[in-house]
PDB file of N, CA and C in Angstrom:
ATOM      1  N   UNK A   1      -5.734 -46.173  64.319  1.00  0.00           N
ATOM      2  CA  UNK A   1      -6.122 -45.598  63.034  1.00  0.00           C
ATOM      3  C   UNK A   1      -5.678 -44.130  63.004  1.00  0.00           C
ATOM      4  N   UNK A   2      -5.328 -43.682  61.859  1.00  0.00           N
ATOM      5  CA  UNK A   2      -4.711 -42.289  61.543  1.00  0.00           C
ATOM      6  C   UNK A   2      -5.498 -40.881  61.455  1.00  0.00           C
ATOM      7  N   UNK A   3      -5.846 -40.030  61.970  1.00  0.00           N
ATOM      8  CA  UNK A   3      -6.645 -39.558  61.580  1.00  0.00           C
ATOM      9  C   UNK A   3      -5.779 -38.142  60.476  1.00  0.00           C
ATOM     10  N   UNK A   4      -7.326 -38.195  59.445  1.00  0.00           N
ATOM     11  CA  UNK A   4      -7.231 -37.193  58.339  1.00  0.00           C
ATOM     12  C   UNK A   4      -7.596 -35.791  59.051  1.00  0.00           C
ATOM     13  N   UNK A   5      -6.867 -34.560  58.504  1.00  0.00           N
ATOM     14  CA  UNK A   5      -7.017 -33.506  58.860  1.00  0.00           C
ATOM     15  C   UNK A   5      -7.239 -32.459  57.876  1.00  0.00           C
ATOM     16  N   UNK A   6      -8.345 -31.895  57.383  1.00  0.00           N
ATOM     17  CA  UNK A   6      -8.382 -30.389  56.853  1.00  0.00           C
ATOM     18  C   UNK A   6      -8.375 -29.273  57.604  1.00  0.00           C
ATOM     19  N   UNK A   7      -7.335 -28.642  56.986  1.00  0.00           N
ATOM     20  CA  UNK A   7      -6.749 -27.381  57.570  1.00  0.00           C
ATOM     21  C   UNK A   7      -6.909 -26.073  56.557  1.00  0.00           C
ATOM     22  N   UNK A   8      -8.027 -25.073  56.706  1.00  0.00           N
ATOM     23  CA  UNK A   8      -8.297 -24.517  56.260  1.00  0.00           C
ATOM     24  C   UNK A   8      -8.127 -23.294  56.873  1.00  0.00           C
ATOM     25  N   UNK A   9      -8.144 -22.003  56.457  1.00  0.00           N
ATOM     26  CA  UNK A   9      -7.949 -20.679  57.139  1.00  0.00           C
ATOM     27  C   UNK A   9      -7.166 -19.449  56.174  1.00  0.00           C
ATOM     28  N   UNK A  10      -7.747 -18.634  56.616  1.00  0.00           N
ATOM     29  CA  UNK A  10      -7.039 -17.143  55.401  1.00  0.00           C
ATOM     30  C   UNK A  10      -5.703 -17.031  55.449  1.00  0.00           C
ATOM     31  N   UNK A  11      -5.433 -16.697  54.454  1.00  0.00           N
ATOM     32  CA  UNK A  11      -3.960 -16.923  53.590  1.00  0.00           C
ATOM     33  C   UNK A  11      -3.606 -15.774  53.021  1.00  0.00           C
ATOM     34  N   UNK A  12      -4.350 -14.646  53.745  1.00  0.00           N
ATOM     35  CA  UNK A  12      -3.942 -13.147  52.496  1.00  0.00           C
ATOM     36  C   UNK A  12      -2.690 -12.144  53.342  1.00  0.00           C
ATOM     37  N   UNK A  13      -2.417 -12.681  54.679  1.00  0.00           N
ATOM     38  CA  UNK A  13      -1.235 -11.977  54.987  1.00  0.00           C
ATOM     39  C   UNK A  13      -0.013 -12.503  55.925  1.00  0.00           C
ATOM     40  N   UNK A  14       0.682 -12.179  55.470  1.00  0.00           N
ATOM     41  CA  UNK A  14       1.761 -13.224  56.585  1.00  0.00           C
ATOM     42  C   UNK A  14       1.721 -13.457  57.834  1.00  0.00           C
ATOM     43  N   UNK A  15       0.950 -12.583  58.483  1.00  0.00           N
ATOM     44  CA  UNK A  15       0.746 -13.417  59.953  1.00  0.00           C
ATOM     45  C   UNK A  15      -0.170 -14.935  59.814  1.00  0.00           C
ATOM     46  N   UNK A  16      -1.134 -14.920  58.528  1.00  0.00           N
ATOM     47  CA  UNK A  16      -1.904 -15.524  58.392  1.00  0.00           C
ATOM     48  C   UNK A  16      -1.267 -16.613  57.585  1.00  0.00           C
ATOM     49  N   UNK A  17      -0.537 -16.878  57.092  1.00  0.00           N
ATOM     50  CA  UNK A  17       0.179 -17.879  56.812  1.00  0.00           C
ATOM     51  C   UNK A  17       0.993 -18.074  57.543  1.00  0.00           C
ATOM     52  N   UNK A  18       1.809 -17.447  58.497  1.00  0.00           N
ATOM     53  CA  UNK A  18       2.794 -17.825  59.493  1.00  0.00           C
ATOM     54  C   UNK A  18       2.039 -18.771  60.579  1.00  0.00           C
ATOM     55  N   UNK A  19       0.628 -18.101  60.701  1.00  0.00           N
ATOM     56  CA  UNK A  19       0.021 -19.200  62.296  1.00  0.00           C
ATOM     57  C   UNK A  19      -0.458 -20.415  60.856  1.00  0.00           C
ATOM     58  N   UNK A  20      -0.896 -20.762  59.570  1.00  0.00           N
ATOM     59  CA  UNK A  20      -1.524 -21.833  59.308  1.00  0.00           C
ATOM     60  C   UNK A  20       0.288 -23.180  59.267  1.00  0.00           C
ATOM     61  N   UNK A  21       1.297 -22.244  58.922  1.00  0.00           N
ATOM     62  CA  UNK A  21       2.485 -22.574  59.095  1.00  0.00           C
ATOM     63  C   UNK A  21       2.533 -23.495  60.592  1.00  0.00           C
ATOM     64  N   UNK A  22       2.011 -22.726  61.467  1.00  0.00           N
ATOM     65  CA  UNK A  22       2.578 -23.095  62.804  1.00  0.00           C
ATOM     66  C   UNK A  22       1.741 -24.209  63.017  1.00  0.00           C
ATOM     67  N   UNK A  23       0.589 -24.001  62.549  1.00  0.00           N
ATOM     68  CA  UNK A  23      -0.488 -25.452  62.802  1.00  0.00           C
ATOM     69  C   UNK A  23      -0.106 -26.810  61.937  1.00  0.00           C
ATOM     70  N   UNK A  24       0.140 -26.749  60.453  1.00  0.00           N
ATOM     71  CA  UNK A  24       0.637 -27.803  59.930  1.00  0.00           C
ATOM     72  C   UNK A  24       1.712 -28.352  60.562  1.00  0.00           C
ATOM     73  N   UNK A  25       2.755 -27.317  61.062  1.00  0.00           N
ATOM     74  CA  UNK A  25       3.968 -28.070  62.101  1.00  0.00           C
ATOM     75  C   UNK A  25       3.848 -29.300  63.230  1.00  0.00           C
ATOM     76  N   UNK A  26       2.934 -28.153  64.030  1.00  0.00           N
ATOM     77  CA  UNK A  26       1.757 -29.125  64.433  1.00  0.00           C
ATOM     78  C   UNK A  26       1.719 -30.632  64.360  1.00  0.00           C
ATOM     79  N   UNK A  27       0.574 -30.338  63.737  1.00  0.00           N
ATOM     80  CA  UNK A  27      -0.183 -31.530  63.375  1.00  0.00           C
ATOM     81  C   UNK A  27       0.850 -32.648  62.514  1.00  0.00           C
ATOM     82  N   UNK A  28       1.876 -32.297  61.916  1.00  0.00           N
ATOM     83  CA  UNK A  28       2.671 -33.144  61.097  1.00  0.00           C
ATOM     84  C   UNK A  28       3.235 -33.534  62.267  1.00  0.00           C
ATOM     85  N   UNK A  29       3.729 -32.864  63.435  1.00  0.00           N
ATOM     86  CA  UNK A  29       4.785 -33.949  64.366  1.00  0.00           C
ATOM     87  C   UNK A  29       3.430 -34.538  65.274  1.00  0.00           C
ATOM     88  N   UNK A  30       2.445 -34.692  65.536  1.00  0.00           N
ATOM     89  CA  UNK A  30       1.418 -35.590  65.794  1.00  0.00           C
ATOM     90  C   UNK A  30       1.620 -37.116  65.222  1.00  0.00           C
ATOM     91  N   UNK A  31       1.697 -38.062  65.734  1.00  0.00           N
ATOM     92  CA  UNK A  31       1.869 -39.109  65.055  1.00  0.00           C
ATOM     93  C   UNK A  31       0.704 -40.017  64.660  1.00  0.00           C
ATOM     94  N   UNK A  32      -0.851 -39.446  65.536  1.00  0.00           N
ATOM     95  CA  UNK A  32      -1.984 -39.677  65.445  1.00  0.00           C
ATOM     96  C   UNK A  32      -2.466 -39.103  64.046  1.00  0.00           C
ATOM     97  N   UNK A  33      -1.998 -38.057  62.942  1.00  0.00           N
ATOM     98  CA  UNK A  33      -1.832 -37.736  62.385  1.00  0.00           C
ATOM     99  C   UNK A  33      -1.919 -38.381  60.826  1.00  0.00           C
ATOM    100  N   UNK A  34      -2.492 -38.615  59.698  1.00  0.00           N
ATOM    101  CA  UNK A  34      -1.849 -39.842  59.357  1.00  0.00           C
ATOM    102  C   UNK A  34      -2.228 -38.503  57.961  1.00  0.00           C
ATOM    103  N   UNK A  35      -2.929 -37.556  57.568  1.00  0.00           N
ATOM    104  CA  UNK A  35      -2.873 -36.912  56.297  1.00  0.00           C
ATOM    105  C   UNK A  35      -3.524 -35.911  56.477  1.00  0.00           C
ATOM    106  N   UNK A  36      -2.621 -34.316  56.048  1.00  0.00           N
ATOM    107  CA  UNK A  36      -3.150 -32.882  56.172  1.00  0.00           C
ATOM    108  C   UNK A  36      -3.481 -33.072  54.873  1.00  0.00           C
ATOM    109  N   UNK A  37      -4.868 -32.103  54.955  1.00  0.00           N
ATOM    110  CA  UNK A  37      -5.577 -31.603  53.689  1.00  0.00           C
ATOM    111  C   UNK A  37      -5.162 -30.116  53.717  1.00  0.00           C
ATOM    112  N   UNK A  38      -4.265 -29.377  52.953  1.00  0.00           N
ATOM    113  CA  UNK A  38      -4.305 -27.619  52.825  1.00  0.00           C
ATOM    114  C   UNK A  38      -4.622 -27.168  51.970  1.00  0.00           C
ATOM    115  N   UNK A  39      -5.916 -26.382  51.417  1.00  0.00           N
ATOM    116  CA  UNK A  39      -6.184 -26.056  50.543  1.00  0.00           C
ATOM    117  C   UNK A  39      -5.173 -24.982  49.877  1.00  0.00           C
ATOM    118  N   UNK A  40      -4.820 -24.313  50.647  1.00  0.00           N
ATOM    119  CA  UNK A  40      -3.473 -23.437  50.004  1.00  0.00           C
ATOM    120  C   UNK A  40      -2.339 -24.089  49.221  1.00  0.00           C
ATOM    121  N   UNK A  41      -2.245 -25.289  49.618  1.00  0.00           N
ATOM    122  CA  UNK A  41      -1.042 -26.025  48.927  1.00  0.00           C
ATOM    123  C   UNK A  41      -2.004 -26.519  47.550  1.00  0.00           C
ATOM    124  N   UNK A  42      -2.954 -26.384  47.538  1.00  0.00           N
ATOM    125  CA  UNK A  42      -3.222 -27.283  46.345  1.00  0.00           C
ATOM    126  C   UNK A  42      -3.955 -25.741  45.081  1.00  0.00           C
ATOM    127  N   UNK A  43      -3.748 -24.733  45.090  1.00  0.00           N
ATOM    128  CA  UNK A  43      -3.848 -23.557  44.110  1.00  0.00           C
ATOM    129  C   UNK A  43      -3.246 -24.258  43.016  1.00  0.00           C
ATOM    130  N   UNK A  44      -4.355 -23.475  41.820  1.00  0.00           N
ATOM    131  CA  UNK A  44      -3.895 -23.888  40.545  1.00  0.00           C
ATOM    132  C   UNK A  44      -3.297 -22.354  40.235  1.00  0.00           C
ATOM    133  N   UNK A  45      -1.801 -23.115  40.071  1.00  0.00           N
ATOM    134  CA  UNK A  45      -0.525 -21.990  39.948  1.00  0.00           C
ATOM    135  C   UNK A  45      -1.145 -20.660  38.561  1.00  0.00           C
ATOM    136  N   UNK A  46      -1.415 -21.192  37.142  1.00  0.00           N
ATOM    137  CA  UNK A  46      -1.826 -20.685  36.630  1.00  0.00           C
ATOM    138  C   UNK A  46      -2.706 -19.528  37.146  1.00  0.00           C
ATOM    139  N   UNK A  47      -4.250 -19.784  37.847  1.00  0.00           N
ATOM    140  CA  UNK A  47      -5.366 -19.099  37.772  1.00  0.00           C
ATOM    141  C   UNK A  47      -4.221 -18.125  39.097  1.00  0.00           C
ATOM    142  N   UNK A  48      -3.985 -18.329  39.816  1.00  0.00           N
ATOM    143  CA  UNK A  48      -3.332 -17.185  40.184  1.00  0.00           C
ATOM    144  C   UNK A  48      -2.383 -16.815  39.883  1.00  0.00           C
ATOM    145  N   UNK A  49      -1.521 -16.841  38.894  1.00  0.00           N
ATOM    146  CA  UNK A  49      -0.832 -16.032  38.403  1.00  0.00           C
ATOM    147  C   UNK A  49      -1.399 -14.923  37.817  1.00  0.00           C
ATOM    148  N   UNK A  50      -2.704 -15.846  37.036  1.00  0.00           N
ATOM    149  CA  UNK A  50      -3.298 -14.395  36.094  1.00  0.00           C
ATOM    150  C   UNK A  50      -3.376 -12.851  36.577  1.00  0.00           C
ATOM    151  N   UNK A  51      -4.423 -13.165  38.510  1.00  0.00           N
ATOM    152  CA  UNK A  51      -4.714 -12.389  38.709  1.00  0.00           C
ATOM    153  C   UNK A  51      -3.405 -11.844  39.940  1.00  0.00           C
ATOM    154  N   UNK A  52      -2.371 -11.624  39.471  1.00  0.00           N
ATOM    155  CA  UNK A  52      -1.300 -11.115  40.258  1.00  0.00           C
ATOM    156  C   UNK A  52      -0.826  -9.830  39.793  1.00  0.00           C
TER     157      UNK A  52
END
């Protein structure tokens, strides 16, 4: 059986997206692996645009 993964963690500076980077890498070549949850990938493009 596959296991599901949420992957959560701060996203406000590039080191901090470079290591959540390095973990999805990760976990995607895991073959035990079967679905990442990233809350960063799922932003509603709009509401942050506003506040940019």
């Amino acid at each position: 059986m596959s296991q599901r993964v949420y992957l959560a963690g701060p996203f406000f500076s590039d080191a901090q997206i470079e290591r959540l980077d390095k973990v999805n890498a990760l976990l995607t070549a895991n073959e035990t692996i079967g679905y990442i949850y990233e809350p960063r990938a799922h932003q509603n493009d709009e509401i942050v645009a506003k506040y940019q």
